[in-house]
Protein backbone atom coordinates (compact mmCIF):
# COMPACT_ATOMS: atom_id res chain seq x y z
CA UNK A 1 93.40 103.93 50.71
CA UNK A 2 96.32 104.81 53.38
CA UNK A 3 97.35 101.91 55.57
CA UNK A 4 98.14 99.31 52.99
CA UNK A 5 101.51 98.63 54.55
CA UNK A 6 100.07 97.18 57.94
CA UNK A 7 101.43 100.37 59.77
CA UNK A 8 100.49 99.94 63.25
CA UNK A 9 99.98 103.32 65.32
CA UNK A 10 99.48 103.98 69.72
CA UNK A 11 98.95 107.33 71.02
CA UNK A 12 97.46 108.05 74.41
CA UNK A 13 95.79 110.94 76.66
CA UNK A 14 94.17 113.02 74.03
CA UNK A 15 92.04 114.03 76.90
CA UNK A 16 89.24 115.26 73.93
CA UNK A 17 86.83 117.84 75.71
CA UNK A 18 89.08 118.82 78.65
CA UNK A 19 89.83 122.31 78.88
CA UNK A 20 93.47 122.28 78.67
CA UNK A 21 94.05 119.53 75.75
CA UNK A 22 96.01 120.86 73.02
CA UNK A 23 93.49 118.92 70.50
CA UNK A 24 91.31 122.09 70.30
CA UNK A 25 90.51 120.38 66.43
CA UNK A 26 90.35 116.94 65.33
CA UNK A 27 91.54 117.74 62.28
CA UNK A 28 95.10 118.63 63.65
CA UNK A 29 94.98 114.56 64.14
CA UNK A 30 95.41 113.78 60.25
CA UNK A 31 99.30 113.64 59.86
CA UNK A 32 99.59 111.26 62.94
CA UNK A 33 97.03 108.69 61.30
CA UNK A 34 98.07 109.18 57.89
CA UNK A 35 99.72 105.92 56.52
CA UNK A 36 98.49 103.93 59.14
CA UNK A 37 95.75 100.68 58.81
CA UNK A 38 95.37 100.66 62.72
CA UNK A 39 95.23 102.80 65.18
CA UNK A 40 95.61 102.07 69.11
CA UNK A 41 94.18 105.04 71.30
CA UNK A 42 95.35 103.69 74.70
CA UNK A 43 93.11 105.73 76.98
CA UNK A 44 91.97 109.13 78.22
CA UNK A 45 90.53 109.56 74.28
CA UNK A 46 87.78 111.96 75.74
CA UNK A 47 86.74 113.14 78.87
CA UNK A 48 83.47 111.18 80.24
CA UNK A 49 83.39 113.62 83.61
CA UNK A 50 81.99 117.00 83.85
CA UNK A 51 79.11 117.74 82.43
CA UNK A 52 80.40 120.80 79.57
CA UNK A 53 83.57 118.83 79.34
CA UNK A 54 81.71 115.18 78.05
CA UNK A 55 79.86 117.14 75.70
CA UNK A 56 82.50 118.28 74.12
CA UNK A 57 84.52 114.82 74.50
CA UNK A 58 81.72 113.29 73.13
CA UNK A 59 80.94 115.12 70.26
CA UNK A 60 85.20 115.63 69.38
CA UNK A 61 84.99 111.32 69.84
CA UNK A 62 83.00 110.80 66.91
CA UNK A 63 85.13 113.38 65.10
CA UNK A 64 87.81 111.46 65.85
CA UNK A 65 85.95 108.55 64.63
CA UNK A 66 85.15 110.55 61.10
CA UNK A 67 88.56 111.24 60.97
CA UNK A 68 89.78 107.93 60.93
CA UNK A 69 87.44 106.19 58.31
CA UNK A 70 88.20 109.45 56.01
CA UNK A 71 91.95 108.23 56.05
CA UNK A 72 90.75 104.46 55.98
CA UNK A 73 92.08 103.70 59.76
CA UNK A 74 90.78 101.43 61.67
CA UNK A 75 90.38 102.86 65.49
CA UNK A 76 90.97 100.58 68.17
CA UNK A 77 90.28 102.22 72.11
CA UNK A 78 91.78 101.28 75.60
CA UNK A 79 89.79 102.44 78.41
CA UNK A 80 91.53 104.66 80.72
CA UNK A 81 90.74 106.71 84.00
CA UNK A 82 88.48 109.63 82.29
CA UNK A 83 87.27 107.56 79.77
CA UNK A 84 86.43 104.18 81.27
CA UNK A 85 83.21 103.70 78.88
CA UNK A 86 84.70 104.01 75.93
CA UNK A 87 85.80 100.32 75.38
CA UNK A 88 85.40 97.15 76.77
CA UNK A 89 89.14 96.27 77.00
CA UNK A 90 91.54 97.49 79.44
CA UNK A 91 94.82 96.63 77.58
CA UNK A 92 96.01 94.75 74.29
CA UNK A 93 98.94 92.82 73.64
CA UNK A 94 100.36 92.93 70.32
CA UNK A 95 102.95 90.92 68.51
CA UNK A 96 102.08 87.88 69.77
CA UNK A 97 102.09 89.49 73.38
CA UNK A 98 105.67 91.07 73.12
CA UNK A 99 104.20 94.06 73.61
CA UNK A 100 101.92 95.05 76.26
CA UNK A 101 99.78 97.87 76.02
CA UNK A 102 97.47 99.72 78.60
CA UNK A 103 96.26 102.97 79.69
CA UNK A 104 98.41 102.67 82.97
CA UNK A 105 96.06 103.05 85.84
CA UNK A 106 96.44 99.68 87.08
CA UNK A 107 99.62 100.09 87.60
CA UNK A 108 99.05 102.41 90.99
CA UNK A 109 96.29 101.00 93.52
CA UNK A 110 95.52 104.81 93.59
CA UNK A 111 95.32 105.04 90.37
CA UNK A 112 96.18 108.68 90.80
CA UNK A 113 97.26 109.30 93.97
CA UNK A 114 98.00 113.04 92.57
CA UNK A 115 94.17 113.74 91.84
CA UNK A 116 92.45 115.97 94.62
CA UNK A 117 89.43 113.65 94.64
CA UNK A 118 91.91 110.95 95.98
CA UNK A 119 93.54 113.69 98.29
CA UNK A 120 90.45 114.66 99.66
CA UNK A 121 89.03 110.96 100.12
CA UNK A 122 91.66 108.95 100.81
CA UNK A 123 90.76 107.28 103.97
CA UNK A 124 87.52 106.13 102.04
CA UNK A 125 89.76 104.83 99.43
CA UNK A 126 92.36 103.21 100.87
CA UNK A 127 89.10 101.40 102.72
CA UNK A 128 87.38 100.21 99.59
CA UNK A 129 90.84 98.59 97.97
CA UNK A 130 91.73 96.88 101.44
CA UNK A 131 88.30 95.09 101.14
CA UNK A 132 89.01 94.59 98.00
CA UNK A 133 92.00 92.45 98.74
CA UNK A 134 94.75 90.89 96.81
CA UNK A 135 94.31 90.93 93.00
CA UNK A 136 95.37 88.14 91.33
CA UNK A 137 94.40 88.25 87.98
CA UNK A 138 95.13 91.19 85.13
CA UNK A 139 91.02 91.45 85.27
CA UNK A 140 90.17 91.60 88.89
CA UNK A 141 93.25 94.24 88.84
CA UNK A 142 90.92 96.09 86.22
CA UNK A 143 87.99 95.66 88.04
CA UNK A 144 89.46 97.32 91.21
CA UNK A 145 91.19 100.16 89.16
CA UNK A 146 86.81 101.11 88.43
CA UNK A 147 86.08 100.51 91.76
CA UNK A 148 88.80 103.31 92.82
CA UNK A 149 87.80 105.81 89.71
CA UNK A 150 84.35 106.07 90.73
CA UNK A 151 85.11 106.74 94.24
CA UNK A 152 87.17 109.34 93.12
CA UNK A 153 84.80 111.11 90.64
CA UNK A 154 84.38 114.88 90.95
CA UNK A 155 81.62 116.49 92.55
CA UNK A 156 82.00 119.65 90.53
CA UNK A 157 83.61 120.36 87.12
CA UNK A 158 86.54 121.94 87.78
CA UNK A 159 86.80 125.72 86.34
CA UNK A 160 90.17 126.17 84.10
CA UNK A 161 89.74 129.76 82.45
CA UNK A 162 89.79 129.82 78.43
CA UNK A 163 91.64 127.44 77.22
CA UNK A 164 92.19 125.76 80.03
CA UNK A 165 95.37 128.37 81.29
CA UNK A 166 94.61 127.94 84.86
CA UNK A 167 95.44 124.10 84.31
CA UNK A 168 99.18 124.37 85.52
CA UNK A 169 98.10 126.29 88.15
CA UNK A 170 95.38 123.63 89.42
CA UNK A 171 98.81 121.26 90.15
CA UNK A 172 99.44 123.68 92.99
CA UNK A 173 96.10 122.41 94.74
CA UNK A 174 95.59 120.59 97.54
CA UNK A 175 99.12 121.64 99.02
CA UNK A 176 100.21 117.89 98.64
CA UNK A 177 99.41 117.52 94.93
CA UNK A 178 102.83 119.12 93.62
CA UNK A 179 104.96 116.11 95.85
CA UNK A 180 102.20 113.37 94.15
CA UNK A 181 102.97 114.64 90.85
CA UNK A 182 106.83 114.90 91.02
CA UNK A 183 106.93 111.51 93.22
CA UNK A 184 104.55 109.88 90.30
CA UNK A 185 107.16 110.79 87.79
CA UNK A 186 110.48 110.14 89.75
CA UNK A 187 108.84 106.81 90.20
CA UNK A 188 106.83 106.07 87.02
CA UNK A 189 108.83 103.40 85.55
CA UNK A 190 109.64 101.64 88.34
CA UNK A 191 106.30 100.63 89.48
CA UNK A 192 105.95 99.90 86.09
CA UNK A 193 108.16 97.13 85.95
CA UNK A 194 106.59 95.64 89.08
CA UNK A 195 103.33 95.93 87.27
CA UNK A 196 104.18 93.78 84.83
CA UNK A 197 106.58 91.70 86.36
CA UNK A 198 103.72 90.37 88.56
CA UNK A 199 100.99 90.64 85.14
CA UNK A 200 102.56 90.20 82.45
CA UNK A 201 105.92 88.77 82.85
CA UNK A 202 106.30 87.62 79.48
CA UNK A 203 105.90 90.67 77.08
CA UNK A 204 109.26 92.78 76.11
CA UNK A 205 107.48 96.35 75.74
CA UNK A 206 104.95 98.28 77.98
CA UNK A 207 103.75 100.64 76.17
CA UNK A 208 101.82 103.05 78.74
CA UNK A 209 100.33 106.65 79.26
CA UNK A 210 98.40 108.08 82.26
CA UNK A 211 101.35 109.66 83.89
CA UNK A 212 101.86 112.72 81.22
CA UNK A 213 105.36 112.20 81.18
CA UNK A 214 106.71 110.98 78.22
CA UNK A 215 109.89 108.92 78.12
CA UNK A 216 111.56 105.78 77.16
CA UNK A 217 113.42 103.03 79.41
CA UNK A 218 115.05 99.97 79.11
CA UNK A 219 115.12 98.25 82.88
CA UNK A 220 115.82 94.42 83.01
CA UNK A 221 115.65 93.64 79.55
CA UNK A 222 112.44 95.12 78.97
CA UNK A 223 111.82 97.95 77.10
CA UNK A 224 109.04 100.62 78.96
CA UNK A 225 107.81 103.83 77.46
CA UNK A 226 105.14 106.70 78.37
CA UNK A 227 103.33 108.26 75.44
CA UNK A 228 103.38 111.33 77.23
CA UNK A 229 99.75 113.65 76.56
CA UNK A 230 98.08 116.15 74.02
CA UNK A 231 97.77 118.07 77.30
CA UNK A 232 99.23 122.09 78.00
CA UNK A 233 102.98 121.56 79.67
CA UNK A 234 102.62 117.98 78.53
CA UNK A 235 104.43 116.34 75.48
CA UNK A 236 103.26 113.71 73.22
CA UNK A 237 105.32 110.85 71.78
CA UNK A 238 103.93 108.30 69.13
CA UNK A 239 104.54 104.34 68.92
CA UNK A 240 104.64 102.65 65.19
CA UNK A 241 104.98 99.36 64.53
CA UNK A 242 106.05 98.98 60.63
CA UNK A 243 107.47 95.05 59.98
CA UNK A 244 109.54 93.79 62.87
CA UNK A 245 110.23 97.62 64.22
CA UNK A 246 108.88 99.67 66.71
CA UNK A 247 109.50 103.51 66.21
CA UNK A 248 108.97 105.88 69.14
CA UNK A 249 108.64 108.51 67.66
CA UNK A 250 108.41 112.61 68.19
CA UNK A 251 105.12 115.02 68.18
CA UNK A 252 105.54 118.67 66.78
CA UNK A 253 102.57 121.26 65.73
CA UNK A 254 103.22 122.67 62.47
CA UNK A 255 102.25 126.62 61.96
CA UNK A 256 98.93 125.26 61.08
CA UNK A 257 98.73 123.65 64.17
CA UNK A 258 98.67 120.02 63.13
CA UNK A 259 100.44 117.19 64.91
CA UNK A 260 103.05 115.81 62.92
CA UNK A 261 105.08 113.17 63.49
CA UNK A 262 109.05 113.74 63.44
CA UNK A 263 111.95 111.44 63.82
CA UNK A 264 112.44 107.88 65.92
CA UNK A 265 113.67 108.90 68.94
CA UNK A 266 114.35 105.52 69.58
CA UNK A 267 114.19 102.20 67.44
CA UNK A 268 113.74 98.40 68.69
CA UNK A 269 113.58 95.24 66.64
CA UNK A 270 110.39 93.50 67.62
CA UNK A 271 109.94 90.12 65.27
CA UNK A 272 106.15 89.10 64.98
């Protein structure tokens, strides 16, 4: 049985069932949990909005599922913004809570201030987390971050062509997406470290995904990186924890079109 070694795994934003994920199979999964006793899917697994594209999340979730107890993994889930069902926790820490790990939609009030739900509604929203107030606590932070994705919930399923190629287009609309998107990466790791400067002051790593930018950063002392996504014009990066390292390492599709992990593009000594 694989995973004998204690090989620890975290991959994010799957994004099972959406139109545009690259995970049109499961199956091109196996390489990535092969080896591995534990896997960490820190959120956006599967799509739980629009009606065709939960039915497909759904059913590609227990595939996922299948897949893992066929290698002998043991799938662990984060909630995130399109799949906040799936689990009941909203973050993990690991190593004795030097690492952090969460989905990353806490870390905005917005959430996703790029989203044309929140475009569209934003005067409604901005309402609902002023009367919220100030969030103390990691939980009531969580709480508020559902409170803001169900106000921001789609009225229709959004069409996306085959194979979701009209996806890079749909960044072009409302007019003000495009800035929301560039100023969410320009400023990704920033309002990171305030996130967990005021939550979680004590961990070393953040370990995040949500914003579909993948990338690695060392700010303070701390060490921040963004899986990235399984999604078109999106690139995916993979976090192992072997012993006292942590590997971040690459994503590539072989011709088959499996995900395979490749080198560390970056290595950190992280004692239990």
């Amino acid at each position: 049985m694989n995973g004998a070694g204690g090989v620890v795994r975290i991959l994010s934003d799957l994004h099972l069932g959406h139109p545009a994920t690259q995970v049109r199979e499961v199956a091109w999964l196996a390489p990535l949990l092969e080896g591995a006793a534990e896997v960490w899917f820190n959120g956006d697994t599967f799509e739980e909005h629009g009606a065709a594209s939960a039915e497909r999340g759904r059913m590609q979730y227990q595939e996922l599922l299948a897949l893992c107890d066929a290698h002998g993994v043991r799938p662990r889930f984060l909630t995130g913004n399109h799949d906040p069902g799936i689990a009941a926790e909203g973050w993990v820490e690991l190593r004795s809570g030097r690492i952090f790990v969460s989905h990353g939609d806490m870390i905005l009030a917005e959430v996703a201030p790029w989203k044309p739900e929140f475009l569209e509604r934003r005067g409604a929203v901005w309402r609902l987390i002023r009367e919220v107030g100030e969030v103390e606590s990691l939980e009531r932070l969580w709480g508020r971050a559902r409170l803001v994705e169900a106000a921001t919930l789609p009225d229709v399923e959004p069409k996306m062509g085959v194979g979701g190629r009209g996806y890079l287009w749909s960044a072009f609309w409302p007019p003000l997406r495009p800035f929301h998107i560039l100023h969410g990466w320009a400023t990704m790791f920033r309002e990171a470290e305030r996130f967990v400067e005021r939550y979680r002051p004590g961990c070393e790593v953040f370990l995040f995904g949500h914003f579909h930018r993948a990338g690695v950063r060392e700010r303070g002392g701390r060490i921040y990186c963004n899986t990235g996504a399984f999604m078109r014009s999106a690139t995916p990066l993979m976090v192992e924890l072997e012993g006292e390292w942590m590997r971040v390492r690459g994503v590539h599709r072989d011709r088959n079109g499996n995900f395979c992990p490749t080198h560390a593009v970056e290595s950190f000594r992280i004692p239990s």
